[in-house]
C-alpha atoms as a PDB file:
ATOM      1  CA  UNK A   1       1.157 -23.338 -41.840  1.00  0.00           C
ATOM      2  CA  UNK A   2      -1.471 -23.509 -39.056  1.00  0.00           C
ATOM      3  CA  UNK A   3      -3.261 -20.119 -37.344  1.00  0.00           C
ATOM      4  CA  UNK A   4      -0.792 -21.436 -34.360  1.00  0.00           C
ATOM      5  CA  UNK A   5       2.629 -20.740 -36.429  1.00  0.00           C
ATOM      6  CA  UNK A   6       1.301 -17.872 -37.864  1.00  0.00           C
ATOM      7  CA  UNK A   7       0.612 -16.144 -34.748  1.00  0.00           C
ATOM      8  CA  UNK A   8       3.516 -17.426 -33.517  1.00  0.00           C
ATOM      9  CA  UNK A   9       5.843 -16.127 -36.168  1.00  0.00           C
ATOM     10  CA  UNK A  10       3.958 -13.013 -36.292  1.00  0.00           C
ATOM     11  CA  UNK A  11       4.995 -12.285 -32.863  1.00  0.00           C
ATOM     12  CA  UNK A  12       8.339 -13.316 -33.863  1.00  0.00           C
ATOM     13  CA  UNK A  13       8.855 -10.274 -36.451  1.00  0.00           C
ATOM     14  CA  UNK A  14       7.188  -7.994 -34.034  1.00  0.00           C
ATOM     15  CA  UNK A  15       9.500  -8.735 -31.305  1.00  0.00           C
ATOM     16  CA  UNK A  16      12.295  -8.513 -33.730  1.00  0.00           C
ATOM     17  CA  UNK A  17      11.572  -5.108 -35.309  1.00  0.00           C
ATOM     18  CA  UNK A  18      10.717  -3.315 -31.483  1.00  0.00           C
ATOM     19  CA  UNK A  19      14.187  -5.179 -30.820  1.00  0.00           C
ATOM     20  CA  UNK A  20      15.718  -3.209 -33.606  1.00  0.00           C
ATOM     21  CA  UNK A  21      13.631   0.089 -32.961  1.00  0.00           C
ATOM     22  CA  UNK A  22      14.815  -0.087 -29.537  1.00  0.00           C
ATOM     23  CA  UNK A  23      18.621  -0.597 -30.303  1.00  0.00           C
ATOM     24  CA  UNK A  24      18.469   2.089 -32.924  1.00  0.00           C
ATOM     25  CA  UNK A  25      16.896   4.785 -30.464  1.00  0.00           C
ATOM     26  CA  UNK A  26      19.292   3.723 -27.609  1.00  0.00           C
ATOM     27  CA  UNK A  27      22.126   4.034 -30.032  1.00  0.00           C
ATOM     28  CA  UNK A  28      21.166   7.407 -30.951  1.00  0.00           C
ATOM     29  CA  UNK A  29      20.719   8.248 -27.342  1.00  0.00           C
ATOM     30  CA  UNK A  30      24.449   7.035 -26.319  1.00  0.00           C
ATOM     31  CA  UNK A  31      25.656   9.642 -29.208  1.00  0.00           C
ATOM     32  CA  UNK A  32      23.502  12.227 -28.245  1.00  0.00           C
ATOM     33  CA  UNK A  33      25.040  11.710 -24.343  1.00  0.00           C
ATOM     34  CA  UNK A  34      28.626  11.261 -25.713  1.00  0.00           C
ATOM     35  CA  UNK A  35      28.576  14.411 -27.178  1.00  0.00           C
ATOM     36  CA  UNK A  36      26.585  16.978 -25.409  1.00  0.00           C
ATOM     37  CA  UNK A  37      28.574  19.723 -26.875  1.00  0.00           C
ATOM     38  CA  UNK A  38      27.122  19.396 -30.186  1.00  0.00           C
ATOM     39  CA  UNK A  39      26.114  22.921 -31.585  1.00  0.00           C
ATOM     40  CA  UNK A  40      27.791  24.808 -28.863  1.00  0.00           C
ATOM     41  CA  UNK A  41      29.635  27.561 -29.578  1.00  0.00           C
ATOM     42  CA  UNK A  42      33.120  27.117 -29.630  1.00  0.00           C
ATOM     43  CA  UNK A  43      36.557  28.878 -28.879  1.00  0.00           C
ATOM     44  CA  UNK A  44      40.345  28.390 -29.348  1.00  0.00           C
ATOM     45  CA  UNK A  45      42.320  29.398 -26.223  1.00  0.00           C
ATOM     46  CA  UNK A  46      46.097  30.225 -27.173  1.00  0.00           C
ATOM     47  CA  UNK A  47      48.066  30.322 -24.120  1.00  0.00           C
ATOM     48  CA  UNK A  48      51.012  31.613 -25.497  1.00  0.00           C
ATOM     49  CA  UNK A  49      49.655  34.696 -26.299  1.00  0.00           C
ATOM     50  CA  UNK A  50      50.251  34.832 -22.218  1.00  0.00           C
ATOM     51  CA  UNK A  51      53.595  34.126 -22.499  1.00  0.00           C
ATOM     52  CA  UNK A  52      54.827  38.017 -23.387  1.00  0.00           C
ATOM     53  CA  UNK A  53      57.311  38.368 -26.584  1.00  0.00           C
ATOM     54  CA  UNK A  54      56.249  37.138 -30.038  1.00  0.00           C
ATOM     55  CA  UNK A  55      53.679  38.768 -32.274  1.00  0.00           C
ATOM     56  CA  UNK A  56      51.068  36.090 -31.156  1.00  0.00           C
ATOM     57  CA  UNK A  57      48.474  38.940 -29.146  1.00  0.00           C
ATOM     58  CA  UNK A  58      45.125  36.636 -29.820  1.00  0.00           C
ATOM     59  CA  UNK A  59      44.312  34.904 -26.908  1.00  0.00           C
ATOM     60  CA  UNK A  60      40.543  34.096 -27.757  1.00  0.00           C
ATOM     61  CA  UNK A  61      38.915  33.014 -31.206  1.00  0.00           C
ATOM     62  CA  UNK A  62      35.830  31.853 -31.713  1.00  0.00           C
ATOM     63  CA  UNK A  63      34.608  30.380 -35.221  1.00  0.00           C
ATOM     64  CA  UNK A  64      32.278  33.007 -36.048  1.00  0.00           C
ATOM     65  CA  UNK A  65      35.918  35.594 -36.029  1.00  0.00           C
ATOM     66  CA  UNK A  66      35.454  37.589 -32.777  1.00  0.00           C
ATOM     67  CA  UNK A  67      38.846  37.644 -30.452  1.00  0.00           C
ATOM     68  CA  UNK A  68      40.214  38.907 -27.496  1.00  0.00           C
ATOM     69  CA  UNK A  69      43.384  39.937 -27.146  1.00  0.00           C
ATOM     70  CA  UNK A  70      46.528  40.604 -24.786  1.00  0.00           C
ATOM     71  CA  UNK A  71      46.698  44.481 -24.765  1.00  0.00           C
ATOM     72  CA  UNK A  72      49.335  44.246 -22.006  1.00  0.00           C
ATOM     73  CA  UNK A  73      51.377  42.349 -19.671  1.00  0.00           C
ATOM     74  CA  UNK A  74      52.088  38.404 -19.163  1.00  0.00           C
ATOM     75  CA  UNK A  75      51.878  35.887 -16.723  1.00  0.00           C
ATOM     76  CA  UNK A  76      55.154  37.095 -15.342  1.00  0.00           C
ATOM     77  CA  UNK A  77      54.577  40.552 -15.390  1.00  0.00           C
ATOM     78  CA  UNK A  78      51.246  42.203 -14.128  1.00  0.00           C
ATOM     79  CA  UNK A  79      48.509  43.870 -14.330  1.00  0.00           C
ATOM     80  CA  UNK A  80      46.980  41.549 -17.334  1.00  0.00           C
ATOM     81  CA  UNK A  81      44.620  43.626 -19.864  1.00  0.00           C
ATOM     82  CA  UNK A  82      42.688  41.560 -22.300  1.00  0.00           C
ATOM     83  CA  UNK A  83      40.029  42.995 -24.715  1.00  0.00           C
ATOM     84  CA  UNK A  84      39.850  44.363 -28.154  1.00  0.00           C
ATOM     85  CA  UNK A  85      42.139  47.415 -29.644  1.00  0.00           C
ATOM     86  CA  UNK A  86      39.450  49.299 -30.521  1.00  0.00           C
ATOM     87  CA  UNK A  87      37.137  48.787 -27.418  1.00  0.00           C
ATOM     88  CA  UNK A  88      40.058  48.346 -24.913  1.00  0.00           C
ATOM     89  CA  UNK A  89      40.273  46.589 -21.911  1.00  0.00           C
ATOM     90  CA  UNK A  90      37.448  44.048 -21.270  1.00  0.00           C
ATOM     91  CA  UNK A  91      39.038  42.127 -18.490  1.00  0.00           C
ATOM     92  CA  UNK A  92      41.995  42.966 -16.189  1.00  0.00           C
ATOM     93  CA  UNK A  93      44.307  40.467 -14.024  1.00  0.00           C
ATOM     94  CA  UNK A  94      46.367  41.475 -11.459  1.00  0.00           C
ATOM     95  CA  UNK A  95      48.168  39.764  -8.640  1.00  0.00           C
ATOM     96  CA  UNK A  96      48.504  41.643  -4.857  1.00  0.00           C
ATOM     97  CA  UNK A  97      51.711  42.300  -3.864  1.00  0.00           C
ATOM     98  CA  UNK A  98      50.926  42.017  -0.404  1.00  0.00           C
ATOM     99  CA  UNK A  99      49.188  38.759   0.224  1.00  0.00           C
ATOM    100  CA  UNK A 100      49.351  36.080   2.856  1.00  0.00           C
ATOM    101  CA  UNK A 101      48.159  33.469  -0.165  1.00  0.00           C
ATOM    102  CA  UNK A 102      48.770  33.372  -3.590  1.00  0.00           C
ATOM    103  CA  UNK A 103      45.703  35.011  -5.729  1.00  0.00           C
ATOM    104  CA  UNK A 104      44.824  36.847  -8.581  1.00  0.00           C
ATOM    105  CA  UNK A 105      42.329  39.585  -8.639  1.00  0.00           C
ATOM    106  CA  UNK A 106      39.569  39.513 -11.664  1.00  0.00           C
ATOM    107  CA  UNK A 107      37.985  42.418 -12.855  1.00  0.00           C
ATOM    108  CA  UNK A 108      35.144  42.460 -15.307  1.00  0.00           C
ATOM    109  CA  UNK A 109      34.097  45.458 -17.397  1.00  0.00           C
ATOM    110  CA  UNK A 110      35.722  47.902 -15.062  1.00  0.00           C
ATOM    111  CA  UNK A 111      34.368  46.508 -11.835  1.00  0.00           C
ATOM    112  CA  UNK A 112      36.149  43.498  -9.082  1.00  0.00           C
ATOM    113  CA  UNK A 113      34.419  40.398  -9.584  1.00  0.00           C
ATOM    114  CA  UNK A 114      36.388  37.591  -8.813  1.00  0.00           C
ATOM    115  CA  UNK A 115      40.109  36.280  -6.467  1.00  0.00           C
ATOM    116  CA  UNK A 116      41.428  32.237  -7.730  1.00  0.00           C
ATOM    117  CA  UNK A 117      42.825  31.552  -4.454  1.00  0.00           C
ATOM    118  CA  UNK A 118      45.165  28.290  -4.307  1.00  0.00           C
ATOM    119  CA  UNK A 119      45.906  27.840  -0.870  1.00  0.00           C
ATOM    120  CA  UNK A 120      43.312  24.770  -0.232  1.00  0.00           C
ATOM    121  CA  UNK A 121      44.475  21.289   0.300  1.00  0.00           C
ATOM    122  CA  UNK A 122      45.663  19.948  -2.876  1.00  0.00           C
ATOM    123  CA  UNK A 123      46.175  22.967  -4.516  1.00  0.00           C
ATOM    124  CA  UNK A 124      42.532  23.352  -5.791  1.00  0.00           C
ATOM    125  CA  UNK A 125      41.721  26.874  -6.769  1.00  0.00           C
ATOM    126  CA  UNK A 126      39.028  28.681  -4.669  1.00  0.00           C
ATOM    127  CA  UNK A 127      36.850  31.285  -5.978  1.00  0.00           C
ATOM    128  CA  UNK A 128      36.348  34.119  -3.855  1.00  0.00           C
ATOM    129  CA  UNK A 129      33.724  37.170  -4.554  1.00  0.00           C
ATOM    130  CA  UNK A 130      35.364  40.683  -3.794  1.00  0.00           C
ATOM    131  CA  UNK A 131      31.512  42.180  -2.620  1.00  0.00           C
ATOM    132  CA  UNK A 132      31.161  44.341  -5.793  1.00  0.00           C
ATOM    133  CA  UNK A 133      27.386  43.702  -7.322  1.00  0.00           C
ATOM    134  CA  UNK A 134      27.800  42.647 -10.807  1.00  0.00           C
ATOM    135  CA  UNK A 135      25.505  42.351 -13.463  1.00  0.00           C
ATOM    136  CA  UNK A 136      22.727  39.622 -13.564  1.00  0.00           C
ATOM    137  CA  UNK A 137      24.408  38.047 -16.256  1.00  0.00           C
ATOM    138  CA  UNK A 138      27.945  37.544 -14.693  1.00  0.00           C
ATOM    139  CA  UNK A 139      27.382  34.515 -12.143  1.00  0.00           C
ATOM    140  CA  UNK A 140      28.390  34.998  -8.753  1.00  0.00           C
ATOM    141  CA  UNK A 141      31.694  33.434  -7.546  1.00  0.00           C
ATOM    142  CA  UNK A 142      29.645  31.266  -5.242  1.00  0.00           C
ATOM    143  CA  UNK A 143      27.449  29.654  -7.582  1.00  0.00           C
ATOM    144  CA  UNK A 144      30.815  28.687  -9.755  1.00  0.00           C
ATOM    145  CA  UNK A 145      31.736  24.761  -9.679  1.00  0.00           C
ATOM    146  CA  UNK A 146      34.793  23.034 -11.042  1.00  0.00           C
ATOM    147  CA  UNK A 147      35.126  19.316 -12.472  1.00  0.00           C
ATOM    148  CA  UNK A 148      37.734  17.664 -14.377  1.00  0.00           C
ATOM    149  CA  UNK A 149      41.146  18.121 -14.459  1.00  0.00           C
ATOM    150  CA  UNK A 150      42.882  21.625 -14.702  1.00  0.00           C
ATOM    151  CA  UNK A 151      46.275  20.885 -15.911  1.00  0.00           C
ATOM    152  CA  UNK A 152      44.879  18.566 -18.444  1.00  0.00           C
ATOM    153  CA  UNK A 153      42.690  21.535 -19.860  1.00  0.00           C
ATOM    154  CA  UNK A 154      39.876  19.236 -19.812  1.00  0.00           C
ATOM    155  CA  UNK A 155      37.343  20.118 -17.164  1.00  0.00           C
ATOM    156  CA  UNK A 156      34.122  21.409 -16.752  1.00  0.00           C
ATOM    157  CA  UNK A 157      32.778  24.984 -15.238  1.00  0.00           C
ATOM    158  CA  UNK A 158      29.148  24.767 -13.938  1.00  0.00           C
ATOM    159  CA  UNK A 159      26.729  27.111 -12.192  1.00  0.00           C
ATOM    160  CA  UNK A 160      25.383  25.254  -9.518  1.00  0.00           C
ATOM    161  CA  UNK A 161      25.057  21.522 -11.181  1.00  0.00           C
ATOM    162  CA  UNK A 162      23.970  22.979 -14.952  1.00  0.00           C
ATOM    163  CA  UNK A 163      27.523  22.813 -17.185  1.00  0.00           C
ATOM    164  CA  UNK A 164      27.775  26.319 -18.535  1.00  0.00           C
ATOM    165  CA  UNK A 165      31.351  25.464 -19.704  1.00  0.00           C
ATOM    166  CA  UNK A 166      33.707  22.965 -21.478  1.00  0.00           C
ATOM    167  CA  UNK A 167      37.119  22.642 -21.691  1.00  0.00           C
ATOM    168  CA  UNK A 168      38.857  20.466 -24.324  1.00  0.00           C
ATOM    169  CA  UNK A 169      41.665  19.026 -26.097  1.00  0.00           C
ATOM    170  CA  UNK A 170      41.482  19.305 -29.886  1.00  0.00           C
ATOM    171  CA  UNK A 171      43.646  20.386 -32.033  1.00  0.00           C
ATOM    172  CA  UNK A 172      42.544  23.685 -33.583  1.00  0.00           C
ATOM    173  CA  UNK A 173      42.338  23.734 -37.862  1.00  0.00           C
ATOM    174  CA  UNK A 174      44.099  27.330 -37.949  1.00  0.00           C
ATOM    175  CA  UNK A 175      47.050  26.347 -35.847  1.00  0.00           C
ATOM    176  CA  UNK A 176      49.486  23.766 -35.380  1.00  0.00           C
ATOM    177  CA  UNK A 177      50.134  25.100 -31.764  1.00  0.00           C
ATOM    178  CA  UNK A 178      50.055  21.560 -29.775  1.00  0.00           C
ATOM    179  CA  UNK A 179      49.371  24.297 -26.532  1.00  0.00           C
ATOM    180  CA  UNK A 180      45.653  25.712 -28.020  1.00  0.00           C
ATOM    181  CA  UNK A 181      42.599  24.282 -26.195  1.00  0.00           C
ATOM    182  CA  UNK A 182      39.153  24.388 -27.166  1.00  0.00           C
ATOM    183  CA  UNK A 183      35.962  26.114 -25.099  1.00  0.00           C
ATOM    184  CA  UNK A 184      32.213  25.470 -25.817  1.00  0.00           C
ATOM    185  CA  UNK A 185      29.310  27.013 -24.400  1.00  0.00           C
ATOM    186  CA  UNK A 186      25.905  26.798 -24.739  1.00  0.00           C
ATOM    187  CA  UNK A 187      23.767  29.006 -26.797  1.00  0.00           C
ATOM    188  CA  UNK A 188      22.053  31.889 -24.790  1.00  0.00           C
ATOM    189  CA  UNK A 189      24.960  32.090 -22.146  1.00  0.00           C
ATOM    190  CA  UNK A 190      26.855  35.033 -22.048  1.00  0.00           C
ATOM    191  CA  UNK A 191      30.255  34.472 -23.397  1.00  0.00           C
ATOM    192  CA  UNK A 192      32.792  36.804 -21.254  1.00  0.00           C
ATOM    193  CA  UNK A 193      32.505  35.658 -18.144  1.00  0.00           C
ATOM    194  CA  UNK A 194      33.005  32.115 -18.303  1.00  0.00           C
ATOM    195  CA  UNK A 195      36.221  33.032 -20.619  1.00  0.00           C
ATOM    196  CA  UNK A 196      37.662  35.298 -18.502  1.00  0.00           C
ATOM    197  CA  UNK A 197      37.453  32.659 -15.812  1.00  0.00           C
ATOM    198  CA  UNK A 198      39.035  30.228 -17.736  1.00  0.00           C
ATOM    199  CA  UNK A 199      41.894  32.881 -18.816  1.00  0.00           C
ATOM    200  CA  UNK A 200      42.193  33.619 -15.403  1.00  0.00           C
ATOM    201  CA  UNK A 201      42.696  29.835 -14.664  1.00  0.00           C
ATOM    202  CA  UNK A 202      45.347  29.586 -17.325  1.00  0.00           C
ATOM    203  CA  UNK A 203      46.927  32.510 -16.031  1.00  0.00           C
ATOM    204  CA  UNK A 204      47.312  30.858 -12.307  1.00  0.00           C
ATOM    205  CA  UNK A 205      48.435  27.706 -13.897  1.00  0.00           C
ATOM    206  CA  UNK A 206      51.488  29.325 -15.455  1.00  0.00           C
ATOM    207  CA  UNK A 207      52.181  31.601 -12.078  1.00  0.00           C
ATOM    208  CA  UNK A 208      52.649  28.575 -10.711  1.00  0.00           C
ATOM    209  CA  UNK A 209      56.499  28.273  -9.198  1.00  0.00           C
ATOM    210  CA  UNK A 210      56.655  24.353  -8.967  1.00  0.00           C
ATOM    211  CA  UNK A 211      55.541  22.077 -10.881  1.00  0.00           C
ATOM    212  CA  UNK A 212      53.965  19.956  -7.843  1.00  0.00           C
ATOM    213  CA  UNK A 213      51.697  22.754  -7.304  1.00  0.00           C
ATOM    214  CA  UNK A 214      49.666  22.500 -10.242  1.00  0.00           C
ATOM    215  CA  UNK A 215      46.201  22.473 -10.041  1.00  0.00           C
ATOM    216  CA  UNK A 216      43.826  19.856 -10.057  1.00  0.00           C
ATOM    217  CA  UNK A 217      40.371  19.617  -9.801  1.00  0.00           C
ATOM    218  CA  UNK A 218      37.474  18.322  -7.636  1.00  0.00           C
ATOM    219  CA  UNK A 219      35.467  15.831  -9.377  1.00  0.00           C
END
């Protein structure tokens, strides 16, 4: 073999290994982007702890055992009080009697924070701030975007255009309840507002008299 077929199959294997070391990092990549969830914190939502009757009261799990529960009232039969025994109610749902459009009134910690309006084309929910100054942490009806699709219970809840919320179908290990869903957020977020938006969502989906006016979201 002359210098000229060395070089030449030098090249060769060097071409073939950044060929390799390129497929390998752009296969790790296309994980790391198909599952951006990884290490989030994750929930079980059990709807039909909403539905009144049964013993089922836990509405919220997470993995690391904290819950919220129904203290009182059902989708059919409000107002909605959710929160720990102990520590009562953290958030309460309630639905105006007088109203020219269907809502439901949010309140946080003891203080209005938030109306799910349905009365845009389409049915897509509209999130409407009451005025009340929360605290930094809660985000700001306003800077609340939906993507995905509602009645699927796969959709996404960002502030602004960062995702600060997942929603997702997978069958939870504890249960064999078909109706649980799954919630992940990212470490450092605080936890009770984004899940008391997505109870309230679940709540509006089941107050929902006719089946062709379930919700779907803007992607």
């Amino acid at each position: 073999m002359d210098s000229n077929d060395f070089l030449l199959l030098s090249l060769a294997v060097t071409g073939l290994a950044l060929l390799v070391s390129l497929f390998v990092s752009t296969s790790e990549r296309a994980v790391i982007e198909e599952s951006p969830i990884s290490g989030w914190k994750k929930f079980t939502i059990r709807p039909e702890a909403l539905a009144g009757g049964g013993n089922q009261r836990t509405l919220v799990s997470s993995q690391e055992g904290g819950e919220l529960e129904v203290l009182s009232g059902n989708s059919g039969s409000f107002p909605i009080k959710i929160g720990h025994r102990k520590h009562g109610a953290l958030l309460v749902i309630e639905k105006p009697l007088l109203s020219l459009k269907s809502s439901l009134k949010m309140s946080l910690l003891g203080q209005p924070w938030i109306q799910i309006r349905t009365g845009r084309k389409g049915g897509i929910p509209r999130l409407v701030g009451v005025g009340t100054r929360m605290a930094d942490e809660v985000p700001e009806a306003g800077s609340l975007r939906l993507n995905g699709d509602l009645p699927a219970r796969e959709y996404e809840i960002r502030i602004r255009e960062k995702v600060a919320a997942t929603v997702f179908r997978e069958q939870a290990d504890d249960s064999v309840d078909g109706s649980c869903y799954r919630v992940a957020l990212p470490e450092g977020i605080p936890e009770l507002p984004f899940l008391a938006l997505i109870v309230g969502l679940e709540v509006e989906l089941a107050a929902c008299a006719r089946p062709a006016r379930t919700l779907s979201l803007e992607s």
